[in-house]
N, C-alpha and C. Protein backbone atom coordinates (compact mmCIF):
# COMPACT_ATOMS: atom_id res chain seq x y z
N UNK A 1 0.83 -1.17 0.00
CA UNK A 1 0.00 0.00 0.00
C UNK A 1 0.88 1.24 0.00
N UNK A 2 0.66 2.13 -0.82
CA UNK A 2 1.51 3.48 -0.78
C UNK A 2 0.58 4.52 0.39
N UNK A 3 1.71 4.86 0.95
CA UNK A 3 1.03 5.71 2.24
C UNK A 3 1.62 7.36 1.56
N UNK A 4 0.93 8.55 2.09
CA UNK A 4 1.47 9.62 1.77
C UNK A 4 1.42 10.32 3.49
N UNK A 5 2.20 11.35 3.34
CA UNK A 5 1.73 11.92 4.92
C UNK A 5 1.62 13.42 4.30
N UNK A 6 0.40 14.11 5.33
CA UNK A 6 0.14 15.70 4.95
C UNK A 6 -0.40 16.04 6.11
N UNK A 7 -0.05 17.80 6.23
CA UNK A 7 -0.82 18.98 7.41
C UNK A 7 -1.40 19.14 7.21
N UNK A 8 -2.94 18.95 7.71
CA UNK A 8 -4.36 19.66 7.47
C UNK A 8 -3.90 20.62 8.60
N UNK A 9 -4.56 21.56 8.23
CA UNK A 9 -4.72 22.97 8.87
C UNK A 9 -6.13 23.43 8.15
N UNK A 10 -6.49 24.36 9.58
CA UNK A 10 -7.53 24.99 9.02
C UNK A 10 -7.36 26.70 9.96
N UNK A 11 -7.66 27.63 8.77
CA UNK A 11 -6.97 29.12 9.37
C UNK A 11 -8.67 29.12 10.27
N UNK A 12 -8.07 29.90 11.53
CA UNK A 12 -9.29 30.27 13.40
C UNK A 12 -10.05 29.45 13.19
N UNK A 13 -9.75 27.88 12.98
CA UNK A 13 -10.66 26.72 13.65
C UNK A 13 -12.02 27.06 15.18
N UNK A 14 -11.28 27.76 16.08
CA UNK A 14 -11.81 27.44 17.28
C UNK A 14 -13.47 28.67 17.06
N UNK A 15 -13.36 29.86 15.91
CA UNK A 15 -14.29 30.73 15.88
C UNK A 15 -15.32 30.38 14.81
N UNK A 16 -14.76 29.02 14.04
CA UNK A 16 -15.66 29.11 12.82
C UNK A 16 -16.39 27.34 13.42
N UNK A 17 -17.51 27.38 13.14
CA UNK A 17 -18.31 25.85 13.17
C UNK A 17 -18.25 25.46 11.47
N UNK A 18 -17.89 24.63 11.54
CA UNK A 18 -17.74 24.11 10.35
C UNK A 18 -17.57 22.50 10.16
N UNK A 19 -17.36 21.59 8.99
CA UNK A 19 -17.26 20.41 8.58
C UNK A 19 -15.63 19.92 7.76
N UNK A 20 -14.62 19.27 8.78
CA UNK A 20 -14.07 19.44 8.28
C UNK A 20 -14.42 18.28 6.53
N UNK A 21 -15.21 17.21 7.19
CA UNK A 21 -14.97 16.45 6.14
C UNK A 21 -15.99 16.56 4.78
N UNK A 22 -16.67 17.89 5.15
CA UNK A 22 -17.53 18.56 4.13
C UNK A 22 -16.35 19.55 3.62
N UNK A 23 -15.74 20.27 3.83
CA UNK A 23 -14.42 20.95 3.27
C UNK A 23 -13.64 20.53 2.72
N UNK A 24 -13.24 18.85 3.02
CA UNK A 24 -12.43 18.37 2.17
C UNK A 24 -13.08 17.45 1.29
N UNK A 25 -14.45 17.60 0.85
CA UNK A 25 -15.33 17.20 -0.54
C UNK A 25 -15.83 15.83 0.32
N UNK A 26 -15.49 15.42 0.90
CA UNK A 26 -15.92 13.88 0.71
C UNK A 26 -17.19 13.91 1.06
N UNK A 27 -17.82 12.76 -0.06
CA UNK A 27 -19.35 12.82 -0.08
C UNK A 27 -19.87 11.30 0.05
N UNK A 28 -18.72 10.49 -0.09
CA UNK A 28 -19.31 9.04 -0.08
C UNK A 28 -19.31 8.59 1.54
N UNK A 29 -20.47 7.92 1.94
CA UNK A 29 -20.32 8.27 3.35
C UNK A 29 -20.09 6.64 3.93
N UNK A 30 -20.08 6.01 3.07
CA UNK A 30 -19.23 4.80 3.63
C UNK A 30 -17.84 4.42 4.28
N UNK A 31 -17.62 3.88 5.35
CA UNK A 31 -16.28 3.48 5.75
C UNK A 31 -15.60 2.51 5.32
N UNK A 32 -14.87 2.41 4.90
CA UNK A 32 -13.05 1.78 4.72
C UNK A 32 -12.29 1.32 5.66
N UNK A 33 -12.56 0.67 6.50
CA UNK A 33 -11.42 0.32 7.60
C UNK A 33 -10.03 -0.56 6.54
N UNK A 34 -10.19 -0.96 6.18
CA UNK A 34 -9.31 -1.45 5.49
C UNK A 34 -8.65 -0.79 3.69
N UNK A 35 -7.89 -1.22 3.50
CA UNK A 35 -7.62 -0.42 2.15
C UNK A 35 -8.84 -1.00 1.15
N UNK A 36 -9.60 -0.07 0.37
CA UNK A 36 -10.91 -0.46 -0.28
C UNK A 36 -10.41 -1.03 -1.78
N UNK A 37 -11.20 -1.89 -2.60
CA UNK A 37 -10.80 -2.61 -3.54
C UNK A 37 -10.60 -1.39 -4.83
N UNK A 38 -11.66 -0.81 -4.34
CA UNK A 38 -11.67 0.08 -5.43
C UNK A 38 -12.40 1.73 -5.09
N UNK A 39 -11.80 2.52 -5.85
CA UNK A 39 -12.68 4.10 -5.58
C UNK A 39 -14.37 4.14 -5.39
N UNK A 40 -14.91 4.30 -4.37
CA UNK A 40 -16.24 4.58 -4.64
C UNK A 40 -16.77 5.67 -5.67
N UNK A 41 -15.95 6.55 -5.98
CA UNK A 41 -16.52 7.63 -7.03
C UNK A 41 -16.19 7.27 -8.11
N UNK A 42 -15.02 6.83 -8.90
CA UNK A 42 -14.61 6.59 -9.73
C UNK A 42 -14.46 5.47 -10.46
N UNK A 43 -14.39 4.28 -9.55
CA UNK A 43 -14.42 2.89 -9.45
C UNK A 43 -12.76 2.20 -9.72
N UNK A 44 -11.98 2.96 -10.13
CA UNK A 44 -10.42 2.58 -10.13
C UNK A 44 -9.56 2.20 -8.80
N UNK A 45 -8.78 0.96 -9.02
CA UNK A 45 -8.06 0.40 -7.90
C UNK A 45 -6.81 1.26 -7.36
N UNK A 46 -6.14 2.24 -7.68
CA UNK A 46 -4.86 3.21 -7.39
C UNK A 46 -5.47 4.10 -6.40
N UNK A 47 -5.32 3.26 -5.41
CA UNK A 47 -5.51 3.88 -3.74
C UNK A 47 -4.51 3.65 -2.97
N UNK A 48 -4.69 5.08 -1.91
CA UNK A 48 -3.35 5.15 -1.39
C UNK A 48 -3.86 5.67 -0.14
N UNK A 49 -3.07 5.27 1.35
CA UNK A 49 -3.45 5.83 2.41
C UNK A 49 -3.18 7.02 2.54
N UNK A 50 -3.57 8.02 3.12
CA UNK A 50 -3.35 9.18 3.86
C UNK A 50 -3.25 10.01 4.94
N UNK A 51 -1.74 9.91 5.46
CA UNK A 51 -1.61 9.71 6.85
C UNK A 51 -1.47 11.22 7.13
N UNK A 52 -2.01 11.99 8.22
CA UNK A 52 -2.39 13.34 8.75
C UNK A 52 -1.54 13.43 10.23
N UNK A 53 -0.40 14.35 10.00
CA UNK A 53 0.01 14.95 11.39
C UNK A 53 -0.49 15.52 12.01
N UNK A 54 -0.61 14.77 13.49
CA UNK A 54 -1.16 14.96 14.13
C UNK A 54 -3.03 14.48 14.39
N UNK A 55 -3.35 13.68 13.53
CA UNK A 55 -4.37 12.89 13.70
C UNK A 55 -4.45 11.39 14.21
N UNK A 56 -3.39 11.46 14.69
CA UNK A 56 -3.37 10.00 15.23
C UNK A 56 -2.53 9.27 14.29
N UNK A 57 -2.23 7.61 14.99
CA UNK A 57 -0.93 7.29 14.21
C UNK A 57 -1.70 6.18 12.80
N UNK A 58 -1.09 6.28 11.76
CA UNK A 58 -1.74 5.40 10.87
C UNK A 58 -2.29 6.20 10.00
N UNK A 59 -3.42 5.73 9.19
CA UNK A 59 -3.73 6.19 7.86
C UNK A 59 -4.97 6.70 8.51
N UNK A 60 -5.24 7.96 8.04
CA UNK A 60 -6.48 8.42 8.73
C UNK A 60 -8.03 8.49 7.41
N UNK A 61 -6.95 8.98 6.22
CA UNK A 61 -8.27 8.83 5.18
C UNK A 61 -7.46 8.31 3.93
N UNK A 62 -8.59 7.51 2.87
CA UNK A 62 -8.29 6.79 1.46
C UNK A 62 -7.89 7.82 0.83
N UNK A 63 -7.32 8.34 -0.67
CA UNK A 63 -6.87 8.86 -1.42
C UNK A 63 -7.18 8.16 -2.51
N UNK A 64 -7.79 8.46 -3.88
CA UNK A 64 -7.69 7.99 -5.01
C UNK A 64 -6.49 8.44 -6.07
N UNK A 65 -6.07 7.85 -6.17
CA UNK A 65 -4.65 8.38 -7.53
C UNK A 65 -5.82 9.09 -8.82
N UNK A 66 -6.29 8.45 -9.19
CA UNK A 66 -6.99 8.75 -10.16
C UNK A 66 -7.92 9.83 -10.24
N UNK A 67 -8.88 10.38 -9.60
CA UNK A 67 -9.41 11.32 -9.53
C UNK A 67 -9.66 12.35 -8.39
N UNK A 68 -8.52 11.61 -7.26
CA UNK A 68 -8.22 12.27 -6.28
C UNK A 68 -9.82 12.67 -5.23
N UNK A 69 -10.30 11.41 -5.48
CA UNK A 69 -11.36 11.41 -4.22
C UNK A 69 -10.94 10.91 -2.77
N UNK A 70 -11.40 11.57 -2.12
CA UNK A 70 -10.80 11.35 -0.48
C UNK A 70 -12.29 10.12 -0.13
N UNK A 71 -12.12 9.16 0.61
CA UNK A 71 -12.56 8.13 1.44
C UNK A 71 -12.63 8.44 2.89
N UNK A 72 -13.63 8.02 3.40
CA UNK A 72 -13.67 7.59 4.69
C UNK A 72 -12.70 6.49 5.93
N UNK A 73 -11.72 6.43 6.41
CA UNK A 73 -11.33 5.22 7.16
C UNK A 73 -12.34 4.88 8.19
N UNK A 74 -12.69 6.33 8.97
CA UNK A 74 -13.30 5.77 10.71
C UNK A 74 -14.89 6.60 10.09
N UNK A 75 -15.55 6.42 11.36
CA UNK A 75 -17.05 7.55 10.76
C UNK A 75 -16.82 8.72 10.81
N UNK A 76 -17.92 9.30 10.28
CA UNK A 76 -17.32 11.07 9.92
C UNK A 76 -17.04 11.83 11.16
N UNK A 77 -17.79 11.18 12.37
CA UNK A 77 -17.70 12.06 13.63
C UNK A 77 -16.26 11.74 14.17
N UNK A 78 -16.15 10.25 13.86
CA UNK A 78 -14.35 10.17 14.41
C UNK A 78 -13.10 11.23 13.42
N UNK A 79 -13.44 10.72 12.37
CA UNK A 79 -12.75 11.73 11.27
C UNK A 79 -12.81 13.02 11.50
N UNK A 80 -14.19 13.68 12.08
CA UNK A 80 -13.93 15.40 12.55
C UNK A 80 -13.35 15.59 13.46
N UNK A 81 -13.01 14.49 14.98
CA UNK A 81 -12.53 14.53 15.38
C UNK A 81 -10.95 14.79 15.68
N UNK A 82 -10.46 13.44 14.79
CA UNK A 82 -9.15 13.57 14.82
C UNK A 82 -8.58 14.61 13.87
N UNK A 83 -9.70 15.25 12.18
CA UNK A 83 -9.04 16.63 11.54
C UNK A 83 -8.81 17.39 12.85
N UNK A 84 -9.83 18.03 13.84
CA UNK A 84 -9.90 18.96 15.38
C UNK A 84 -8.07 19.13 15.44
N UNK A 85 -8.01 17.63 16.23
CA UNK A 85 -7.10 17.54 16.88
C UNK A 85 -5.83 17.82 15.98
N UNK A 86 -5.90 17.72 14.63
CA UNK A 86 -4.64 17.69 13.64
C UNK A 86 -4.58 19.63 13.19
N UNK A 87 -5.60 20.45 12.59
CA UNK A 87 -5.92 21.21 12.96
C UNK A 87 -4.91 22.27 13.99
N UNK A 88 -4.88 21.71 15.07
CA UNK A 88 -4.29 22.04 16.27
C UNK A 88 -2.64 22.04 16.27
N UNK A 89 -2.26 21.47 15.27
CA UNK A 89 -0.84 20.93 15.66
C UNK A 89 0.19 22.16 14.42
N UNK A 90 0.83 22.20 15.38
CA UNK A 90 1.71 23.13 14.00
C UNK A 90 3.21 22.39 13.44
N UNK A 91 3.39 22.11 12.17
CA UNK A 91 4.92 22.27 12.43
C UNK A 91 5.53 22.39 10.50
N UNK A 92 6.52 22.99 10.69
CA UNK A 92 7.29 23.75 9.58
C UNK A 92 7.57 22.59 8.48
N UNK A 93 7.55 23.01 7.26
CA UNK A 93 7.52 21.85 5.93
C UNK A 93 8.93 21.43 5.69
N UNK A 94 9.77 22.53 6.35
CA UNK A 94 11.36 22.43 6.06
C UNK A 94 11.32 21.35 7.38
N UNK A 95 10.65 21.07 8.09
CA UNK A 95 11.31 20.33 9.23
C UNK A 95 11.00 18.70 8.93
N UNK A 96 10.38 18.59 8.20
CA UNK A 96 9.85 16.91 7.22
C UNK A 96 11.15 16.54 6.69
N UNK A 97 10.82 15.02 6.50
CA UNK A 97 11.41 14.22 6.15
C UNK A 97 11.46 14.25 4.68
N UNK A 98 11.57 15.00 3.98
CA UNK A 98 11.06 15.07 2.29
C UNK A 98 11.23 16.68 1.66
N UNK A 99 11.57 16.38 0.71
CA UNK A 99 11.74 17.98 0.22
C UNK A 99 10.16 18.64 -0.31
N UNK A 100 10.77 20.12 0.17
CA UNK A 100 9.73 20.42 0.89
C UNK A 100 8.51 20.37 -0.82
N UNK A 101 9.56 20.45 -1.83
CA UNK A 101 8.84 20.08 -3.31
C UNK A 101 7.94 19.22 -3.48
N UNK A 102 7.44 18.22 -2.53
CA UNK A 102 6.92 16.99 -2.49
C UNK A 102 5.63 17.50 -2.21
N UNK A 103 5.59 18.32 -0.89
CA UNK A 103 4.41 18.89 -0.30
C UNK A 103 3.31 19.08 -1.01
N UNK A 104 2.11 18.39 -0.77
CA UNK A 104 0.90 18.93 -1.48
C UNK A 104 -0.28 19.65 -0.41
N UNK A 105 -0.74 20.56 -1.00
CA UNK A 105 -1.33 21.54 -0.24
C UNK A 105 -3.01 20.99 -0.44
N UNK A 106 -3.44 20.27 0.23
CA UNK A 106 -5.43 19.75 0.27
C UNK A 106 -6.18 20.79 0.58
N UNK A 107 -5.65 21.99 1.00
CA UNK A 107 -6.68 23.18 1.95
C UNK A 107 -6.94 23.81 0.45
């Protein structure tokens, strides 16, 4: 399985009520605990985990290569949860393991 790692951030979280997992498009509201056979939107097998600093350890949401639909791993209320907590966390792109060229920006 290809894993990627990325910073969700969201600019004055604590003043705005909002969704994170309505912000980041996802509309299929099924869970994935496991890596899924195939894209629910698209139906193509080039899925990849997507692991979030500071959301806990492991893959927190699916990724499609192909049309770049985001998946569900946990339910949406766990998933708003742990975006909250990731959200919260700060840290610099120069300080990663990867040049910083790699970085893809989801916000």
């Amino acid at each position: 399985m290809k894993v990627m790692s990325v910073m969700f951030w969201k600019d004055d979280v604590i003043n705005k009520r909002t969704s994170f997992v309505k912000d980041l498009g996802i509309t299929c509201n099924k869970v994935f605990r496991e890596i899924p056979d195939g894209c629910a939107y698209c139906g193509k097998n080039h899925i990849r985990g997507v692991e979030i600093y500071g959301a806990g350890i492991g893959v927190s949401l699916w990724l499609c290569d192909d049309c770049e639909g985001l998946l569900l791993r946990y339910s949406k209320s766990t998933t708003e949860k742990r975006l909250l907590k990731a959200s919260q966390v700060y840290t610099a792109p120069q300080d990663w393991e990867h040049d910083v060229g790699d970085v893809i920006d989801l916000n």
